[in-house]
N, C-alpha and C. Protein backbone atom coordinates (compact mmCIF):
# COMPACT_ATOMS: atom_id res chain seq x y z
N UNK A 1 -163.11 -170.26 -68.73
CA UNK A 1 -163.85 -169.03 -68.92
C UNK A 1 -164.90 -168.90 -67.81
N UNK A 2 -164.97 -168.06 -67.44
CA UNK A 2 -166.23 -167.40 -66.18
C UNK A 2 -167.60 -167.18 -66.77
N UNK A 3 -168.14 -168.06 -65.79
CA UNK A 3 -169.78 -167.36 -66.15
C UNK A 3 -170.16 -166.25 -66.06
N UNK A 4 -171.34 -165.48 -67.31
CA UNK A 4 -171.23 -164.27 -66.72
C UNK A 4 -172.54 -164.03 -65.69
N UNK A 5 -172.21 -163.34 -64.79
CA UNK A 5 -173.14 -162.97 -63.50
C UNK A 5 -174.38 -162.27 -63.70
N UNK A 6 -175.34 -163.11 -63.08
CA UNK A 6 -177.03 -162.32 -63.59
C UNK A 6 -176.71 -161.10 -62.67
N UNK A 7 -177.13 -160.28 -62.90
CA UNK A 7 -177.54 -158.94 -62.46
C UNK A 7 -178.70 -158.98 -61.38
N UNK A 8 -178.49 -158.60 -59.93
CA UNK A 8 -179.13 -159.00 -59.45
C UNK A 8 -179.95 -157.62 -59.05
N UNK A 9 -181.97 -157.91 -58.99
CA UNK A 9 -182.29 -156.68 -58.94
C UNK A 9 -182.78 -156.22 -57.58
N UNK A 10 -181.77 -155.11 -56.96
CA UNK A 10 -182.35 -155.29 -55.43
C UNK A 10 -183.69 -154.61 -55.43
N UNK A 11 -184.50 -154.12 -56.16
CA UNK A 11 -186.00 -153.50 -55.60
C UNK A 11 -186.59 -154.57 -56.21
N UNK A 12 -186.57 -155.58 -56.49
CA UNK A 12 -187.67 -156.74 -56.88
C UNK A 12 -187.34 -157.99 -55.20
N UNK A 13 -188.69 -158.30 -54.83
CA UNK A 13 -188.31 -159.64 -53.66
C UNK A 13 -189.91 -159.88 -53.56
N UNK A 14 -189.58 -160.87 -52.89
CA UNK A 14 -191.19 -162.02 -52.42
C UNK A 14 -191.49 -161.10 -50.88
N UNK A 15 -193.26 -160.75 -50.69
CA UNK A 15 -193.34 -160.33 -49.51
C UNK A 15 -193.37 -161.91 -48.83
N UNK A 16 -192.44 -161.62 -47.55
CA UNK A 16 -192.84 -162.89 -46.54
C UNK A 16 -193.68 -163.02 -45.72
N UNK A 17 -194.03 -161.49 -45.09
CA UNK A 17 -195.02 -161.06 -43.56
C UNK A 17 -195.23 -159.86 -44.25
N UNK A 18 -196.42 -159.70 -43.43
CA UNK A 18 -197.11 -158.72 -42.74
C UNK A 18 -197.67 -158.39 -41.68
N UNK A 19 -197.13 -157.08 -41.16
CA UNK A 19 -196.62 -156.61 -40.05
C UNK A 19 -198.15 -155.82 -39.90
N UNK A 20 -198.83 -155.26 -40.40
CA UNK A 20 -200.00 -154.20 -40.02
C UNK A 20 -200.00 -153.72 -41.70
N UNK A 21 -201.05 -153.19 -41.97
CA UNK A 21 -201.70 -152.69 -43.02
C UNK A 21 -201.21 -151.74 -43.75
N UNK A 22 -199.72 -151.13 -43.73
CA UNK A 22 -199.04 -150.42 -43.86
C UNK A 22 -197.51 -150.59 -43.75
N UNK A 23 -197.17 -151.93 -43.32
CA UNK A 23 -195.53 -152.48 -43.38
C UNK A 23 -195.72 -153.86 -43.84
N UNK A 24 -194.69 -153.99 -44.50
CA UNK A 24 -194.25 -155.78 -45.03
C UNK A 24 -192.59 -156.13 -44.27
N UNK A 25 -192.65 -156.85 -44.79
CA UNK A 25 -191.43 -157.74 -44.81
C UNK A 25 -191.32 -158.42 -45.79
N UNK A 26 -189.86 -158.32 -46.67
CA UNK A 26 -189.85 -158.82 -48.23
C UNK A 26 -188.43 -159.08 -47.79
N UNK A 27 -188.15 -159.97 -48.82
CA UNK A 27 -187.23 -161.10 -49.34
C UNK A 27 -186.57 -160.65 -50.13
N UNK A 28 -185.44 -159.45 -49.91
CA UNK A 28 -184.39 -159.34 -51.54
C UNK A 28 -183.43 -160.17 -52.04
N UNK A 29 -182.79 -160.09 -52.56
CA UNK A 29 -181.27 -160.05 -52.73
C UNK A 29 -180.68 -158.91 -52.92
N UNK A 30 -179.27 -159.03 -51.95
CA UNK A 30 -178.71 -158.29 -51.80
C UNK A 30 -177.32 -157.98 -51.95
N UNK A 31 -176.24 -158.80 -52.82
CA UNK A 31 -176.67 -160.17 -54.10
C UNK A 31 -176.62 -160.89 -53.16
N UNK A 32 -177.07 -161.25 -52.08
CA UNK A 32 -177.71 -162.68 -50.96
C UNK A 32 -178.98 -162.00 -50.82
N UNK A 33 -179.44 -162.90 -50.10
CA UNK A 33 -181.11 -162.60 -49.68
C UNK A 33 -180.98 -162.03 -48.37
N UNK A 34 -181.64 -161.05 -48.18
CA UNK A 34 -181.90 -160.54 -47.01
C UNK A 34 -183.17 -160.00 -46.93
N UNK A 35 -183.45 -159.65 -45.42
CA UNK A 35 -185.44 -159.53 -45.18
C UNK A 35 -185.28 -157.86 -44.90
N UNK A 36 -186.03 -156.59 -45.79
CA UNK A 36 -186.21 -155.72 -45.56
C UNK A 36 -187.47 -155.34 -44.92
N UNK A 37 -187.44 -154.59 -44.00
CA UNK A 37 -188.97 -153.89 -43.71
C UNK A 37 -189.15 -153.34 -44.37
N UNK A 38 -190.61 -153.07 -45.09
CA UNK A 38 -190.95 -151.93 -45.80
C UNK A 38 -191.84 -151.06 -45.54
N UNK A 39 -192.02 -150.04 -45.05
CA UNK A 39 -193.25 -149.51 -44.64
C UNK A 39 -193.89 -148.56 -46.10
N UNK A 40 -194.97 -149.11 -46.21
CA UNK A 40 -195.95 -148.10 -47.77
C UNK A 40 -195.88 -146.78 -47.45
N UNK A 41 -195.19 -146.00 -48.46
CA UNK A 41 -194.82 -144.89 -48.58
C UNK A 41 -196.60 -143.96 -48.87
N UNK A 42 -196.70 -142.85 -48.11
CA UNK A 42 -198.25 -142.05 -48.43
C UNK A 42 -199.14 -142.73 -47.98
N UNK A 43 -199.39 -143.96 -46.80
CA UNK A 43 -200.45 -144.33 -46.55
C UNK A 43 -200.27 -144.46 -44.95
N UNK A 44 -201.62 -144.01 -44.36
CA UNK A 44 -201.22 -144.72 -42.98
C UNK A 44 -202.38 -145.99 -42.54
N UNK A 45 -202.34 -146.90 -42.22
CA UNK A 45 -203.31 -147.65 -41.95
C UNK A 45 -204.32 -147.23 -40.71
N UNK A 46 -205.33 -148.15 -40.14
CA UNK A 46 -205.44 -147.95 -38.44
C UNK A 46 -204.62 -148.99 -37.90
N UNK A 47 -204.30 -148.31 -36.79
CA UNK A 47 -203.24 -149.61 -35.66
C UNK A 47 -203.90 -150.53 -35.48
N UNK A 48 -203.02 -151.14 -34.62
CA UNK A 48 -203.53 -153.19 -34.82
C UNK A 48 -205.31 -152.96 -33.86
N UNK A 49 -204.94 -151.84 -32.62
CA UNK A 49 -205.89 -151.98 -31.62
C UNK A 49 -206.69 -151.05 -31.75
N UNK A 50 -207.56 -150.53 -33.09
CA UNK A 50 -207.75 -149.39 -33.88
C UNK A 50 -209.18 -149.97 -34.50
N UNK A 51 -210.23 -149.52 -34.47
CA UNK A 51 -211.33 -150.14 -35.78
C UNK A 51 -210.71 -150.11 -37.27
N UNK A 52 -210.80 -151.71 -37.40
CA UNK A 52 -210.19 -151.62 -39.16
C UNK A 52 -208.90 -152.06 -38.87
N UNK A 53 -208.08 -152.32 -38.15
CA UNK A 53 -206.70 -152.42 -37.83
C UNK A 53 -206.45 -154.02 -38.33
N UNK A 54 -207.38 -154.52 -37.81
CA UNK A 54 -207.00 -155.86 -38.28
C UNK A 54 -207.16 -156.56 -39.39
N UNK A 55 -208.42 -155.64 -40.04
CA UNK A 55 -208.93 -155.90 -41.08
C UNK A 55 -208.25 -155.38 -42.17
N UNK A 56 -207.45 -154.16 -42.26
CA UNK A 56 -206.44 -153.58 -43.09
C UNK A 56 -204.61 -154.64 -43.45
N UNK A 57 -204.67 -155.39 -41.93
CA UNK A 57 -203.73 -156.09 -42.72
C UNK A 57 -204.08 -157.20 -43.29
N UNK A 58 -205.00 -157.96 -42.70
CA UNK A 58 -205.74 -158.97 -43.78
C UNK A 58 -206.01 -158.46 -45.41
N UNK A 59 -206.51 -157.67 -45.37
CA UNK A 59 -206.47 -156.74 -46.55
C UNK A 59 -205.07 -156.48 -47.49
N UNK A 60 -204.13 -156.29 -47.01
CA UNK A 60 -202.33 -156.10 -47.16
C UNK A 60 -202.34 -157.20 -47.32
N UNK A 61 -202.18 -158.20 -46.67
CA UNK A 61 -202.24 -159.53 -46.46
C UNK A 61 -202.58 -160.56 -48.22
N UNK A 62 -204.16 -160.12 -48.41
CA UNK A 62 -204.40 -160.56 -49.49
C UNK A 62 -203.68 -160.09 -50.72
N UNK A 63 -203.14 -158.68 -50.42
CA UNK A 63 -202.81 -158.46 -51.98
C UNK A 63 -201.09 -159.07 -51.89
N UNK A 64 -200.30 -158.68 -51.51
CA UNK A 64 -199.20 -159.51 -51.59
C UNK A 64 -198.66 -160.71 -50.26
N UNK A 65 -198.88 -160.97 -49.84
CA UNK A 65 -198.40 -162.22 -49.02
C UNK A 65 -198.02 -163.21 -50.26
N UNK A 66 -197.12 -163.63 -50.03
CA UNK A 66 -196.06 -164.68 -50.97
C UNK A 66 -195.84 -163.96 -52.55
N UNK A 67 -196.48 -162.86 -52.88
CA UNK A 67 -195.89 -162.43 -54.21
C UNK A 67 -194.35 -162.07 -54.33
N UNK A 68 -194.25 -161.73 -55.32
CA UNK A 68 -193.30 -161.30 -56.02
C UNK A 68 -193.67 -159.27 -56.43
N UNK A 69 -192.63 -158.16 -55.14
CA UNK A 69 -193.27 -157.27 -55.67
C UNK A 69 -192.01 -156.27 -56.14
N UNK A 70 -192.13 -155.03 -56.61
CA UNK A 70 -191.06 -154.20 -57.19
C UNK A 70 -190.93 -153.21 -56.08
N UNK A 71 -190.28 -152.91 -55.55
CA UNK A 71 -189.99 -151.63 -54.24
C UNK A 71 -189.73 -150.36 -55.18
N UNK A 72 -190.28 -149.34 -54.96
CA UNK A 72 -189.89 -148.56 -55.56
C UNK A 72 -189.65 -147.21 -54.23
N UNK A 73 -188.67 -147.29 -54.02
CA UNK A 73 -187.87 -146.87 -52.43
C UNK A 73 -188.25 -145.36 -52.84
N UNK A 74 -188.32 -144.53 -51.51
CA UNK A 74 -188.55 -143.14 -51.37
C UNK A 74 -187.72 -142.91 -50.35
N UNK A 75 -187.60 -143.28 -49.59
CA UNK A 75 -186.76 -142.88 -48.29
C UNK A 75 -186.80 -144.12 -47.21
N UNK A 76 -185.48 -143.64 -46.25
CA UNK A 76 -185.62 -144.54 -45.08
C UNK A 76 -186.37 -143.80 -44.19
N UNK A 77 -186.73 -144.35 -43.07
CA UNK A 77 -187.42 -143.67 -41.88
C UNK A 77 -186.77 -143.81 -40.45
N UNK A 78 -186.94 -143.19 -39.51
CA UNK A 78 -186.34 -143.21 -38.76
C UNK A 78 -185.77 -144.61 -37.92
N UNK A 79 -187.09 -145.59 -38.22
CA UNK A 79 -186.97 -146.67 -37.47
C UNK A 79 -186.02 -147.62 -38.79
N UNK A 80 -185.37 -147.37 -39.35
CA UNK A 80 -184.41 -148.12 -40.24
C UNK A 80 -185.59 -148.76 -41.38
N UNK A 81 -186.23 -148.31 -41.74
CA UNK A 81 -187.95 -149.11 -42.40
C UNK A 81 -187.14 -148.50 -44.16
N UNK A 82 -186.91 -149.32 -45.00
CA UNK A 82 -187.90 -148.98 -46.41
C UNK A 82 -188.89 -148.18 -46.83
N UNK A 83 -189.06 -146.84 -47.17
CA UNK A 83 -189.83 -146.26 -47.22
C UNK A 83 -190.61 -146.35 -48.92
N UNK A 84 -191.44 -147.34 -49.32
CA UNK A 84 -191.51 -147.45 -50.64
C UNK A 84 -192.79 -147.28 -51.17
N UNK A 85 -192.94 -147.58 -52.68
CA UNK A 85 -194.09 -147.66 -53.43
C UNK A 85 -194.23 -148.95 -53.70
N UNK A 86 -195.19 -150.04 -53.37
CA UNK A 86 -194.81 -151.56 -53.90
C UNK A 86 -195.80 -151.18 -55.01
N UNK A 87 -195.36 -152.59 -55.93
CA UNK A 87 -195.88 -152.69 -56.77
C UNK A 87 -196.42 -154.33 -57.00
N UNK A 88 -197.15 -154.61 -57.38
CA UNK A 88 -197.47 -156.48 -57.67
C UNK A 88 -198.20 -156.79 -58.73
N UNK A 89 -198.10 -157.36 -59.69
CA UNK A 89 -198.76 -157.43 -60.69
C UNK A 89 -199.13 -156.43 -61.68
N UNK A 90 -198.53 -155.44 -61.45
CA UNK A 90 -198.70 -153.79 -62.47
C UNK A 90 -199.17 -152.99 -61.52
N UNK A 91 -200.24 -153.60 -60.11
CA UNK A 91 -201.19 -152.35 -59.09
C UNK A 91 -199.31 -151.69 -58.39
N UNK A 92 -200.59 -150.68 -58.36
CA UNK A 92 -199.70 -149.98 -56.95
C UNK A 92 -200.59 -150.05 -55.73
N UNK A 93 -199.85 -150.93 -54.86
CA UNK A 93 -200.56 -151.23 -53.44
C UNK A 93 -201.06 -150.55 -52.52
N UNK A 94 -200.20 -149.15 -52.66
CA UNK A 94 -200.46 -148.60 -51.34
C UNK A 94 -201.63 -147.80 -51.97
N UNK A 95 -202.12 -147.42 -53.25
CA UNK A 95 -203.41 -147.06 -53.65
C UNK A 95 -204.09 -147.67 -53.67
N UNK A 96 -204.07 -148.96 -53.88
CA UNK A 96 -205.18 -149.84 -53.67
C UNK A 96 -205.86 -149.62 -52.56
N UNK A 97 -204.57 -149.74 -51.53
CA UNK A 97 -205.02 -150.01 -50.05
C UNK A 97 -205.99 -148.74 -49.35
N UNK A 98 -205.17 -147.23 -50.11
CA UNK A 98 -206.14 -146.57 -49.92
C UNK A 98 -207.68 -146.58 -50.36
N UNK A 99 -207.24 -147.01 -51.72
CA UNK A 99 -208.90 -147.15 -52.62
C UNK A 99 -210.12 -148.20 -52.05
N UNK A 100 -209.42 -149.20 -51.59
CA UNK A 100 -210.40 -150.42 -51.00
C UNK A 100 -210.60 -149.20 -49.87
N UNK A 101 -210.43 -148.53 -48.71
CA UNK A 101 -211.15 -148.15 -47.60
C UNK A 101 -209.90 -148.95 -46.40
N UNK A 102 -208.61 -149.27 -46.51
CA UNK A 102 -208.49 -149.92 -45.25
C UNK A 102 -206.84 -148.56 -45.08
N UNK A 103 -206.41 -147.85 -45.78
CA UNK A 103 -205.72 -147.03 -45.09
C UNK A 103 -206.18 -145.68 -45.83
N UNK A 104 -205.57 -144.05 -45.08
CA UNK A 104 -205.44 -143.12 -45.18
C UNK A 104 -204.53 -143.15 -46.07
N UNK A 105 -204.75 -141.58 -47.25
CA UNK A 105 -203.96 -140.87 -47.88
C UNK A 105 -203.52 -140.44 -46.92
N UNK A 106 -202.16 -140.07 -46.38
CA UNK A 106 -201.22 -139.92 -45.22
C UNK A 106 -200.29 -138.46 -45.96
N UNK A 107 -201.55 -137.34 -46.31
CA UNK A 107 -200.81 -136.30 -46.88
C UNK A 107 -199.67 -135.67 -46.33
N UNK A 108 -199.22 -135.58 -44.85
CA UNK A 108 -198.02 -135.13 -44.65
C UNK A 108 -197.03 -135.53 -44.79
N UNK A 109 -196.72 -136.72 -45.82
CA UNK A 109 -195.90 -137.41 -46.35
C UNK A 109 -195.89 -137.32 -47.64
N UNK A 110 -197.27 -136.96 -48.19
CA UNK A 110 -196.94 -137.36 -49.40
C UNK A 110 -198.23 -136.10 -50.43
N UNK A 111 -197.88 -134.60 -49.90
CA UNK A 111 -199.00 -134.13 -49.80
C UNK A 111 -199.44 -133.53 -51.53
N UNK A 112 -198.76 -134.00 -52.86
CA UNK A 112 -198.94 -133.53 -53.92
C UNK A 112 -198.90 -134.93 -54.85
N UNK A 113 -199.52 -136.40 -53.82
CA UNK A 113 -199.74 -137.24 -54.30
C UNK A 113 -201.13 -137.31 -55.19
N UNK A 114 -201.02 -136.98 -56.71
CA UNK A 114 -202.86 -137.08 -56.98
C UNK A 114 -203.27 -138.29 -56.84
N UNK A 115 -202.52 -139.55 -57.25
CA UNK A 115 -202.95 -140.90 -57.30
C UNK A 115 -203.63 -141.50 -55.92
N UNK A 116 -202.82 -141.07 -54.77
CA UNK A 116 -203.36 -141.21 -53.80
C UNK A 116 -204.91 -140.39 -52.79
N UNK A 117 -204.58 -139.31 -53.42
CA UNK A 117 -205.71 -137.93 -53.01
C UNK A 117 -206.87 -138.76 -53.90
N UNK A 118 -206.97 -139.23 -55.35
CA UNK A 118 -208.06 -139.56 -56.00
C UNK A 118 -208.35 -140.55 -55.41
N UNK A 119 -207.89 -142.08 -55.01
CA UNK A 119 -207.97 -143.23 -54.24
C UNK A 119 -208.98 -142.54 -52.87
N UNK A 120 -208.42 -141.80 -52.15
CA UNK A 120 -209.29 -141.52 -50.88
C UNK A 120 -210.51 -140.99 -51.30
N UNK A 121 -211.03 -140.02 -52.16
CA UNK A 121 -211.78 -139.48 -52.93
C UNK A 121 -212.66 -140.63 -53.16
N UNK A 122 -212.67 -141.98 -54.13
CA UNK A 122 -213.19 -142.91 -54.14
C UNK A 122 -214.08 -143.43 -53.13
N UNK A 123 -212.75 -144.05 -52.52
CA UNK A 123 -213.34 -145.01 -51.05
C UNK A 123 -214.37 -144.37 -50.51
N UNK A 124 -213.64 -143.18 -50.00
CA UNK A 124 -215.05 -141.70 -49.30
C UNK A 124 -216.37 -142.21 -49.54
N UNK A 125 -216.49 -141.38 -51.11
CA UNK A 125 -217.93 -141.55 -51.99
C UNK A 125 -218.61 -142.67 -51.61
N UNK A 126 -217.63 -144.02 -52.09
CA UNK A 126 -217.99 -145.23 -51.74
C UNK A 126 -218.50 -145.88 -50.24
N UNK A 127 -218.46 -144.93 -49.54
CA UNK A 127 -217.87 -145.42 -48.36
C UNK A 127 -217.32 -147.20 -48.07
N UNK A 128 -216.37 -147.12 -48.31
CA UNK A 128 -215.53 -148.23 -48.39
C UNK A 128 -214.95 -148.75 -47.26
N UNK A 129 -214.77 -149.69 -46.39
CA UNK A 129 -213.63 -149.94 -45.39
C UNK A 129 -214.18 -148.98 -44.42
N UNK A 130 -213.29 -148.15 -43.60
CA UNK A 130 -213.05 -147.77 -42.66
C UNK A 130 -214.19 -146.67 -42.98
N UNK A 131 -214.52 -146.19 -44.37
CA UNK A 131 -215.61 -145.00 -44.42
C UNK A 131 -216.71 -145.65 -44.19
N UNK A 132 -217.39 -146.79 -43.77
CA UNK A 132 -218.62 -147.15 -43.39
C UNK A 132 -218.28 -146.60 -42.02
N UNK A 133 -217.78 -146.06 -41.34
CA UNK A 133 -217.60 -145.58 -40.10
C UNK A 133 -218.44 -144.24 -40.32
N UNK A 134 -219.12 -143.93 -39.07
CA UNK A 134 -219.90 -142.01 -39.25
C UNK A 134 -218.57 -141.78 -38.95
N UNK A 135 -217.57 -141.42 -38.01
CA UNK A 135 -216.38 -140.27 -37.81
C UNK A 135 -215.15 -141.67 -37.50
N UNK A 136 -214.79 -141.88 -39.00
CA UNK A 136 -213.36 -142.52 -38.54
C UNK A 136 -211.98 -141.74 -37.99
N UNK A 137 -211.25 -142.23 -37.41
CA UNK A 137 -210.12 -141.74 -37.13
C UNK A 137 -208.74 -141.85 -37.54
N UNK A 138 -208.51 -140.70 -37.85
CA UNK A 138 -206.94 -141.54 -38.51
C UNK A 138 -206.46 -142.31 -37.51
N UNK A 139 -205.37 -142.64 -38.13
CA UNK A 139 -204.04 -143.25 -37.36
C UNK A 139 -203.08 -142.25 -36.30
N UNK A 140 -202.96 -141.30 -37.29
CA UNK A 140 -202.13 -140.36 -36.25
C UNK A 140 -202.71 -139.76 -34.96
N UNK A 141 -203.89 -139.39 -35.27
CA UNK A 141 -204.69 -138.88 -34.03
C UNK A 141 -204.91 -140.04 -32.99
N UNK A 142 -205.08 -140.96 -33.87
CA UNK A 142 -205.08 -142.07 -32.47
C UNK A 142 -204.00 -142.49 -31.57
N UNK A 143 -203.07 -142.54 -32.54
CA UNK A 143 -201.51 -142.90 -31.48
C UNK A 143 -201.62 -141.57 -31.15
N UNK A 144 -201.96 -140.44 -30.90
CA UNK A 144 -201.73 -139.33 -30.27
C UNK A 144 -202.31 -138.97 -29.30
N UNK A 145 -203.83 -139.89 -29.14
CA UNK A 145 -204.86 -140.13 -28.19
C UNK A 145 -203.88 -141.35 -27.39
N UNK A 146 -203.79 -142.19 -27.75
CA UNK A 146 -203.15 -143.46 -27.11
C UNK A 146 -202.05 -142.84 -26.27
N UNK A 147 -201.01 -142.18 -26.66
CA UNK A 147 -200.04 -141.63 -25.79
C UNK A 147 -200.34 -140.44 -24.80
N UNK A 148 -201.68 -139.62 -24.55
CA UNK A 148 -201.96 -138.93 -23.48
C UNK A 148 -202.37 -140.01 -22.48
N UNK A 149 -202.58 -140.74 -22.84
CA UNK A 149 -202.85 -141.96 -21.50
C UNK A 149 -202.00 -142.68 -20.52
């Protein structure tokens, strides 16, 4: 008689890396293991060479590095990336990440997100992270500054 086969769940895996404050690298099965990129769906971080850039993935960093998280996929992106919602322990990360101050609500992605719109709202008030800055900059404007050069 045959064993019967666990069901294997591909949006659950261990993050392995982190890539910047706004992408992972996780561990599925696929029913083998394989390493997906994931980039956080509605958030943009600052780049690595960015005020806050480094400090946002340390930040990423702390909340899942070696967990166990749930992908909850939205789309691919152009660069072949996971486009998801993680999840770790019940949080949703990429609000966190907005709520602590280390990324943008990234509304042209995600522009009828309230969970995320209230998170930025927070941090703001708070000035949190990147809002202890007088005029922070997004992300996009900066790679957009970076490439007239």
């Amino acid at each position: 008689m045959l064993a019967a086969c666990a069901k294997v769940d591909r949006n659950v895996g261990r993050v392995v890396g982190v890539t910047d404050g706004d992408t992972v690298r996780v561990l599925v099965n696929d029913p083998t293991p394989k390493e997906v990129r994931v980039r956080l769906h509605g958030i943009d971080a600052p780049e690595r060479n960015q005020a806050f850039g480094t400090r946002a993935r340390q930040e990423l960093s702390s909340l899942v590095f070696g967990k166990t998280v749930r992908l909850q996929k939205v789309d691919t992106d152009r660069y072949g990336r996971t486009v998801a919602r993680l999840v770790v322990d019940g949080r949703d990360v990429n609000a966190e990440m907005v709520r602590r101050g280390f990324a943008w609500w990234y509304e042209r992605y995600a522009p009828d997100d309230p969970v995320l719109k209230a998170a930025q709202r927070e941090a703001r008030a708070g000035k949190l992270g990147l809002w202890r800055d007088a005029r922070p900059v997004p992300p996009w404007e900066f790679r957009a500054r970076e490439r007239e050069r």
